[in-house]
Protein backbone atom coordinates (compact mmCIF):
# COMPACT_ATOMS: atom_id res chain seq x y z
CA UNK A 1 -190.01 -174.53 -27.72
CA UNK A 2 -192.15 -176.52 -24.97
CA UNK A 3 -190.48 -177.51 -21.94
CA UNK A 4 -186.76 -176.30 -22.89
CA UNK A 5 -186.69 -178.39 -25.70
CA UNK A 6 -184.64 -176.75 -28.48
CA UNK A 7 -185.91 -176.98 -32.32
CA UNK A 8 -183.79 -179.74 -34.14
CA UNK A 9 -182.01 -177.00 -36.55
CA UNK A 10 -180.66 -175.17 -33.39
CA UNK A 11 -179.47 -178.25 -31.54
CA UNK A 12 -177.39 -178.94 -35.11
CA UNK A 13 -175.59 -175.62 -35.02
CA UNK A 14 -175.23 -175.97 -31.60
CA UNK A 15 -173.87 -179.50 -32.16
CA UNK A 16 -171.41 -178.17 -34.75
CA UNK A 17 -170.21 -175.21 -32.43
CA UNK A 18 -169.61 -177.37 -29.61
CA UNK A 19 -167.65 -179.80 -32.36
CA UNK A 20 -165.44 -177.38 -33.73
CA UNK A 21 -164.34 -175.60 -30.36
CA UNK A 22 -163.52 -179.65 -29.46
CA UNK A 23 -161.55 -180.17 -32.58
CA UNK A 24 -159.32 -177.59 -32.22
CA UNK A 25 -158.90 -177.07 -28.23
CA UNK A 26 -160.25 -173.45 -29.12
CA UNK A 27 -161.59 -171.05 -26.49
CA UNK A 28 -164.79 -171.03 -28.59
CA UNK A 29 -166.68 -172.86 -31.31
CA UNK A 30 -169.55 -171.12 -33.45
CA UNK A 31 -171.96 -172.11 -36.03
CA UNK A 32 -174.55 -170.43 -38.25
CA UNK A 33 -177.48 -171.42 -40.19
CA UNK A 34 -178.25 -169.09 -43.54
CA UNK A 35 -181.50 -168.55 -44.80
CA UNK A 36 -180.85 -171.55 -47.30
CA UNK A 37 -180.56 -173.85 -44.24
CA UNK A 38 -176.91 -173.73 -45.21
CA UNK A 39 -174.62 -174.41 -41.81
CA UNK A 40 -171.34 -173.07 -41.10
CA UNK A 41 -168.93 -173.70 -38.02
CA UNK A 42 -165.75 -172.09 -36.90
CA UNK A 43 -163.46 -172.16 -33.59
CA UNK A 44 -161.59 -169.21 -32.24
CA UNK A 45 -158.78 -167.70 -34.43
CA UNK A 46 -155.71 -166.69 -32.26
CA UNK A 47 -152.62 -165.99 -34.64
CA UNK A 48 -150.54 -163.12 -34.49
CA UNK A 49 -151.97 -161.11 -36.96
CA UNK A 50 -155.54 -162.32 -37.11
CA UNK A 51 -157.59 -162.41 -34.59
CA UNK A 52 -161.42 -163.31 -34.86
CA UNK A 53 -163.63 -165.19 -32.64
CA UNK A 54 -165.71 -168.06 -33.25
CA UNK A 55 -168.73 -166.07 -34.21
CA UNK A 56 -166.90 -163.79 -36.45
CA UNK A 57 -164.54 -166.63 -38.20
CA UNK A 58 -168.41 -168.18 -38.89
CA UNK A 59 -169.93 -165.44 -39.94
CA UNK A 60 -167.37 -164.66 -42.67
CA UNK A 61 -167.22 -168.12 -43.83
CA UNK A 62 -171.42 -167.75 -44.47
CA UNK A 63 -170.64 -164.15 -45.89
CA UNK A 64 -167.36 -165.72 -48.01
CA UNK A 65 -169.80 -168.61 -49.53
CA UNK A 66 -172.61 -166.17 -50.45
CA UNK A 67 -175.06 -166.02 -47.64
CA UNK A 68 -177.25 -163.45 -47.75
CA UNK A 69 -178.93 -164.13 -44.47
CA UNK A 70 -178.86 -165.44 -41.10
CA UNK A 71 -181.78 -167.85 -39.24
CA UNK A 72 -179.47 -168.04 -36.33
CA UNK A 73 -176.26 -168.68 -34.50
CA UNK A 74 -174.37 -170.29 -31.33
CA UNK A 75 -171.68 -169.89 -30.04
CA UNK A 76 -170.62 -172.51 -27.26
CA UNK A 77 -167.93 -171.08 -24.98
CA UNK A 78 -167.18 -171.15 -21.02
CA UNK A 79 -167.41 -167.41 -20.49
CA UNK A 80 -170.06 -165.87 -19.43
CA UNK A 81 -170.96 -163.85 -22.36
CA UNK A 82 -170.56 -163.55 -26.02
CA UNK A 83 -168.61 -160.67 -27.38
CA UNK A 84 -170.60 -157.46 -28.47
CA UNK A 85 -168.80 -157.43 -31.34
CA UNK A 86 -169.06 -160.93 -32.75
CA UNK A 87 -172.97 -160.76 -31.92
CA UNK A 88 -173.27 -157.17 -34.26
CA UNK A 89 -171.13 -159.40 -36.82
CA UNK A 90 -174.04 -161.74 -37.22
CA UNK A 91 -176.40 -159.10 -37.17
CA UNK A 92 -174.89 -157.03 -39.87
CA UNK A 93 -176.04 -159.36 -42.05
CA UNK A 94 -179.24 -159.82 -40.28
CA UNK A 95 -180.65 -157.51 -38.00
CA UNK A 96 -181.85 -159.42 -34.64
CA UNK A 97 -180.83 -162.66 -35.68
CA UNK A 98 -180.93 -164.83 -32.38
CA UNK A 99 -177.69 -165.77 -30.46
CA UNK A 100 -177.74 -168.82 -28.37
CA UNK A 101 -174.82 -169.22 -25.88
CA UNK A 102 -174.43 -172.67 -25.02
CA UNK A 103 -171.88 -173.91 -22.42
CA UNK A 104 -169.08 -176.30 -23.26
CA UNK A 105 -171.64 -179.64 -22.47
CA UNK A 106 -173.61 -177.93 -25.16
CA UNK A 107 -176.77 -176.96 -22.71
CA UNK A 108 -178.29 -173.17 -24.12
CA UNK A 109 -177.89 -171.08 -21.16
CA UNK A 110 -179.00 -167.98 -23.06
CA UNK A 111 -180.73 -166.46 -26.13
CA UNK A 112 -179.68 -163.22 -27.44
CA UNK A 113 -182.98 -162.05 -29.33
């Protein structure tokens, strides 16, 4: 990655994140890319007896529709962090998979290697 320039494939999920936390108003949008090149986005679930965030809700639909692996993940949100546990969500399915946290204008202000 010269000059900040982010690899096509990460600007997509990061595209998608930032997409589906616009679509639904959600606190946070995440996508992941599988180790088919396989993409999957979700936005924050908030209802009274589920509760998962972006990450997570993404992370179970790649798990749900067979993935067996992650290349990597973003999560677009305005905090200043991503949850510990969403982050060890992606990586129990693949150890050190990278995070990227982008903010809601979709610029990567971090990489969780």
């Amino acid at each position: 990655m010269a000059d900040g320039e982010l690899d096509p494939e990460d600007a997509k999920i990061v595209t998608l994140a930032r997409s589906s936390r616009a679509r639904t108003g959600a606190a946070e949008g995440a996508a992941v890319r599988d180790t088919d090149g396989r993409t999957y986005a979700a936005a924050t679930v908030a209802l009274p007896s589920l509760k998962l965030t972006a990450l997570q809700a993404a992370v179970a639909a790649a798990v749900s529709s067979g993935a067996r692996g992650l290349e990597a993940a973003a999560v677009v949100t305005a905090a200043g962090d991503v949850d510990a546990d969403s982050v060890a969500a992606a990586r129990d399915l693949t150890a050190g998979v990278p995070v990227l946290r982008a903010d809601p204008s979709g610029a990567v202000v971090e990489t969780l290697a």
